[in-house]
Protein backbone atom coordinates (compact mmCIF):
# COMPACT_ATOMS: atom_id res chain seq x y z
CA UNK A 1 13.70 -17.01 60.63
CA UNK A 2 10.81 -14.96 61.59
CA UNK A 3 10.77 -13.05 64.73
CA UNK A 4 7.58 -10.93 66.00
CA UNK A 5 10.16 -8.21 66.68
CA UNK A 6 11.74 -8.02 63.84
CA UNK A 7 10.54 -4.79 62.27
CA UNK A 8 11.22 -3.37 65.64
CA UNK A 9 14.22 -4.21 65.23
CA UNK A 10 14.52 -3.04 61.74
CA UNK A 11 13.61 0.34 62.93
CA UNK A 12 16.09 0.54 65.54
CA UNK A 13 18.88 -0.10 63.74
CA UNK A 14 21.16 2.70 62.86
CA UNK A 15 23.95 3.84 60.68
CA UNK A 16 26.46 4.34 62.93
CA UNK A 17 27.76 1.13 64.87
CA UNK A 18 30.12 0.73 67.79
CA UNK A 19 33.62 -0.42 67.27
CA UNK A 20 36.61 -2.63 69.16
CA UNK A 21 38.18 -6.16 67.71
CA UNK A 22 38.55 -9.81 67.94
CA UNK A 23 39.77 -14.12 66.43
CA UNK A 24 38.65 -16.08 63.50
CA UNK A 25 38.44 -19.98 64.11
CA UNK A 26 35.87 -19.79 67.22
CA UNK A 27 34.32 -16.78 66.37
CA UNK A 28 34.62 -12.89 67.41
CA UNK A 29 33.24 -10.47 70.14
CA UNK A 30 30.89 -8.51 68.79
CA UNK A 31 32.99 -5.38 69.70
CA UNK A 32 35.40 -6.57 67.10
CA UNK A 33 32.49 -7.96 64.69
CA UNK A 34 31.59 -4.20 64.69
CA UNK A 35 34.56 -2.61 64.20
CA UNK A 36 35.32 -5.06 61.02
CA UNK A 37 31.87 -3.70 59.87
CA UNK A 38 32.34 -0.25 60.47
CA UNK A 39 35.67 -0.41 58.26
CA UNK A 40 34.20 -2.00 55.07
CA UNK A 41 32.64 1.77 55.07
CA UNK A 42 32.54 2.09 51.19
CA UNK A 43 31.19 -1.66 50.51
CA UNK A 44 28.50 -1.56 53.17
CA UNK A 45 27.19 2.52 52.37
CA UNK A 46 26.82 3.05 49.14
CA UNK A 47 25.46 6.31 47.70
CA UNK A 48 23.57 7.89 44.16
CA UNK A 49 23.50 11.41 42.69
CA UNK A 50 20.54 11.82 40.43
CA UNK A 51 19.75 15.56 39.57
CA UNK A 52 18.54 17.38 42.51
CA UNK A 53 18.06 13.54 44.61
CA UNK A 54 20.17 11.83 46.38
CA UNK A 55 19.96 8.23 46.93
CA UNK A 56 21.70 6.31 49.44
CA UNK A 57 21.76 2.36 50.52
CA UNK A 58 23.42 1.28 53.83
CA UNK A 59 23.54 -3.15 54.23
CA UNK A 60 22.75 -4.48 57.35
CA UNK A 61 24.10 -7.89 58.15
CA UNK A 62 21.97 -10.30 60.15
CA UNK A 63 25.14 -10.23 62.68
CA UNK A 64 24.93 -6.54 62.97
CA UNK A 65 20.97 -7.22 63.59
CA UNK A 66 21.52 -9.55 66.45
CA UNK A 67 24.31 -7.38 68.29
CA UNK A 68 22.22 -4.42 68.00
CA UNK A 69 19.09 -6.09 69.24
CA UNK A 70 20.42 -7.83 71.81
CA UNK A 71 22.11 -4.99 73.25
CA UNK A 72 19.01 -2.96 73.32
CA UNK A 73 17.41 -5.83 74.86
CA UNK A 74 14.81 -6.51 72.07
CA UNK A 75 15.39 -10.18 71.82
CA UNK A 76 16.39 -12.58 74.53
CA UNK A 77 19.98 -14.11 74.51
CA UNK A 78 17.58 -17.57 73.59
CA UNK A 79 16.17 -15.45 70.54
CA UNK A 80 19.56 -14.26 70.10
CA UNK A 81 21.54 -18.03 69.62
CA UNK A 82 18.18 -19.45 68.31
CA UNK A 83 18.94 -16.28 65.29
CA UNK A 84 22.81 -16.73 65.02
CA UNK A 85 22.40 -20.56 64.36
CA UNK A 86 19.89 -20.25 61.71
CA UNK A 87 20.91 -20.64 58.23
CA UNK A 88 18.59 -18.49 56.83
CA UNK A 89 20.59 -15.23 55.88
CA UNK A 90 18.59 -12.33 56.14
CA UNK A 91 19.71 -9.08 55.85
CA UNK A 92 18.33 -5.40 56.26
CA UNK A 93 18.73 -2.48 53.90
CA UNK A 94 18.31 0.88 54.64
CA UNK A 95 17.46 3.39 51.84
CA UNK A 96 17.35 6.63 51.98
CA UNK A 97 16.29 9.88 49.91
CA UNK A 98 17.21 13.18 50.28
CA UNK A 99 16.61 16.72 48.26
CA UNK A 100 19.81 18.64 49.26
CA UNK A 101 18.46 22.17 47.70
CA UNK A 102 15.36 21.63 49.79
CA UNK A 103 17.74 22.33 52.80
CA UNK A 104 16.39 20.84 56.09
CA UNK A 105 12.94 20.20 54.70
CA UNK A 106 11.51 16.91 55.10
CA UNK A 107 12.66 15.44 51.33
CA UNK A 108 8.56 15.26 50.77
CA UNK A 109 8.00 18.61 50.72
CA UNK A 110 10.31 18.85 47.17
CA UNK A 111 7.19 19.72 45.05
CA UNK A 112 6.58 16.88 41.96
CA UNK A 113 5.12 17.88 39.10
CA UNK A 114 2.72 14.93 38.81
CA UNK A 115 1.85 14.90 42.49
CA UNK A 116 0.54 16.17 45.76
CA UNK A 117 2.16 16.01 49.28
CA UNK A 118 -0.42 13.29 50.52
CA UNK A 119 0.29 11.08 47.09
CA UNK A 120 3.88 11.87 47.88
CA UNK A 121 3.47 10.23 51.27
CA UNK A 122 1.20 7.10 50.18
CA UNK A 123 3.89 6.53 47.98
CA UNK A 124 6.60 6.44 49.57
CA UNK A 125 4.40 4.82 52.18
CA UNK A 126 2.88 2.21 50.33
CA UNK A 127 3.33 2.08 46.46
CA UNK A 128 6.94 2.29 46.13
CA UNK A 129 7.99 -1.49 47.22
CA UNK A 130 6.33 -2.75 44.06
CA UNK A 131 9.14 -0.44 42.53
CA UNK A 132 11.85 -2.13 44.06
CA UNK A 133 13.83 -5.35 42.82
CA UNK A 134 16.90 -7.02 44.29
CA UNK A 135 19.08 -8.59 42.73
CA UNK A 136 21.62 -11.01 43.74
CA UNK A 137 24.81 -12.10 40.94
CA UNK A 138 23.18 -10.16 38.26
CA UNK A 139 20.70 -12.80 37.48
CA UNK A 140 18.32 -13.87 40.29
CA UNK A 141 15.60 -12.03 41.79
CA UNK A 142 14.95 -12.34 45.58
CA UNK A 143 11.86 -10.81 47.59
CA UNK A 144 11.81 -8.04 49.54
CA UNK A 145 10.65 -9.28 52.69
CA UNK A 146 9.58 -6.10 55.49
CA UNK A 147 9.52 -2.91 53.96
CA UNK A 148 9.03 0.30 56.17
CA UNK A 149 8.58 3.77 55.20
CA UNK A 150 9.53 5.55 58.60
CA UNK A 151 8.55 9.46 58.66
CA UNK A 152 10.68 12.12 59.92
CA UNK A 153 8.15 14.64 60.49
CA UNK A 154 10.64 17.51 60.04
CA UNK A 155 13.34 16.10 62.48
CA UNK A 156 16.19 15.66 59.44
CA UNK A 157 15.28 16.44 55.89
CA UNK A 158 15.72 12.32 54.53
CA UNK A 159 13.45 9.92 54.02
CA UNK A 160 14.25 6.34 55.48
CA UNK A 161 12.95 2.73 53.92
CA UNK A 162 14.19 0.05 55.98
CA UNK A 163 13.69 -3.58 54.23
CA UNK A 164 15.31 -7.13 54.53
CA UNK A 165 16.04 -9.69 51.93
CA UNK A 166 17.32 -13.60 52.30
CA UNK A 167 20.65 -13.30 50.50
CA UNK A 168 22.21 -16.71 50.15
CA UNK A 169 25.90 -16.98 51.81
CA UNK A 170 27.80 -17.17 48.56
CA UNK A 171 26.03 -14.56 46.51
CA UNK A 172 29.03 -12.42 45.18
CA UNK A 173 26.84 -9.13 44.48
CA UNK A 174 23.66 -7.80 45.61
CA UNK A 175 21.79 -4.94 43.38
CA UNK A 176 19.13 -2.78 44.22
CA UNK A 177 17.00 -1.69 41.03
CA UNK A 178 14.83 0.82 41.81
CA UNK A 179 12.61 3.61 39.73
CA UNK A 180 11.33 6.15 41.57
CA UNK A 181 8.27 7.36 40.19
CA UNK A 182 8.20 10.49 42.16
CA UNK A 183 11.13 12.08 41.50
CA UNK A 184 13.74 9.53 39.85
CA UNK A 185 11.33 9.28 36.98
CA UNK A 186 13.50 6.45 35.59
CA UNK A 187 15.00 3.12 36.31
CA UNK A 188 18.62 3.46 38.57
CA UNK A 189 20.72 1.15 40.74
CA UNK A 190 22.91 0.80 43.43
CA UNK A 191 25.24 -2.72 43.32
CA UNK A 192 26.90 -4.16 46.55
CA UNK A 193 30.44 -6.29 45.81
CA UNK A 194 29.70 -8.88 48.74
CA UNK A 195 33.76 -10.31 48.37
CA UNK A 196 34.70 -8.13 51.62
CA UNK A 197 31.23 -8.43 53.62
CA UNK A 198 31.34 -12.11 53.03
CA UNK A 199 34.70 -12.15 54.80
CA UNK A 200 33.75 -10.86 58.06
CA UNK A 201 33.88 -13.65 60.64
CA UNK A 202 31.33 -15.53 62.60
CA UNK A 203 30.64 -14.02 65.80
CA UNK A 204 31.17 -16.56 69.38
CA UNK A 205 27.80 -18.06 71.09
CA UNK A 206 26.08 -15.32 73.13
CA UNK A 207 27.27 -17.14 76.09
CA UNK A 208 30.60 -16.31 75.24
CA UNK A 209 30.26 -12.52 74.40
CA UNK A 210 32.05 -9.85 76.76
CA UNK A 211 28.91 -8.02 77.67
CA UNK A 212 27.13 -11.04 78.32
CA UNK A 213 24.03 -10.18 80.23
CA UNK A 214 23.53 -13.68 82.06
């Protein structure tokens, strides 16, 4: 499902998420949803050393997506159910790139040999998605759906893509191919096992939710 606020959304989303716990048959709190999340730490961040770069992927699940946006009052608690009942799964990725030697420079500023600081940024910006494939059980490819390059303009030295993907229910594995043409140079990957994050439960109705806002 497509909501006007998604990349919004997208952009909002963070790393870090709350915690607290909850039952399986009629669905968890999200306090509990989170804290299962949060503890899956190695099969939801996922992270790549290559030469000077390093690479990292966080994944997103569309539950995380609601409970963060409709605690921040993006969406509605209509948008909200109208989201947790759809069957679409859509999920968000975050990637990011960072040039530890470059200290707290933005990553950008790690000169290239084959380009400027301005190509750097339209690429990054612009030219990189069509570098990107996913991946799901090592033999289908999906689309990338939103892709966002956001700038840090000095404020931390890593450089954040935010995306989303429709990842069926039962995929077992998710890969993200990827050849960075900047400073990879070469074709690398990061792989998701989906076993655990297909385990978390369903969260309850909004209705039902502890922090309920109606």
């Amino acid at each position: 499902m497509v909501f006007n606020l998604r990349l919004i959304l997208l952009f909002y989303l963070t790393f870090y998420v709350g915690s607290g716990f909850i039952s399986e048959h009629s669905g968890v709190d999200p306090a509990t949803y989170l804290e299962m999340y949060k503890n899956l730490n190695s099969s939801i961040h996922k992270k790549l050393n290559s030469g000077k770069i390093e690479y990292s992927v966080s994944y997103i699940t569309k539950e995380i997506q609601i409970i963060q946006a409709y605690n921040r009052g993006i969406i509605t608690e209509q948008e909200a159910q109208k989201w947790l009942n759809d069957k679409v799964n859509e999920i968000a990725l975050h990637f990011q790139i960072e040039v530890p030697s470059n200290g707290n420079q933005e990553f950008l500023k790690y000169e290239s040999d084959s380009s400027s600081y301005e190509e750097r940024v339209k690429y990054f910006s612009f030219g990189f998605k069509s570098d990107l494939t996913l991946v799901i059980d090592q033999n289908d490819t999906i689309n990338i759906n939103d892709y966002h390059f956001e700038r840090n303009f000095g404020i931390s030295p890593k450089g954040t893509i935010i995306m989303s993907a429709k990842v069926p229910k039962n995929c077992k594995s998710l890969e993200l191919i990827f050849n960075d043409k900047i400073y990879g140079k070469h074709e690398q990957s990061i792989e998701f096992d989906l076993k655990d994050i297909n385990s978390l439960p369903k969260l309850k109705t909004i209705k039902k939710w502890k922090n309920h806002k109606g």
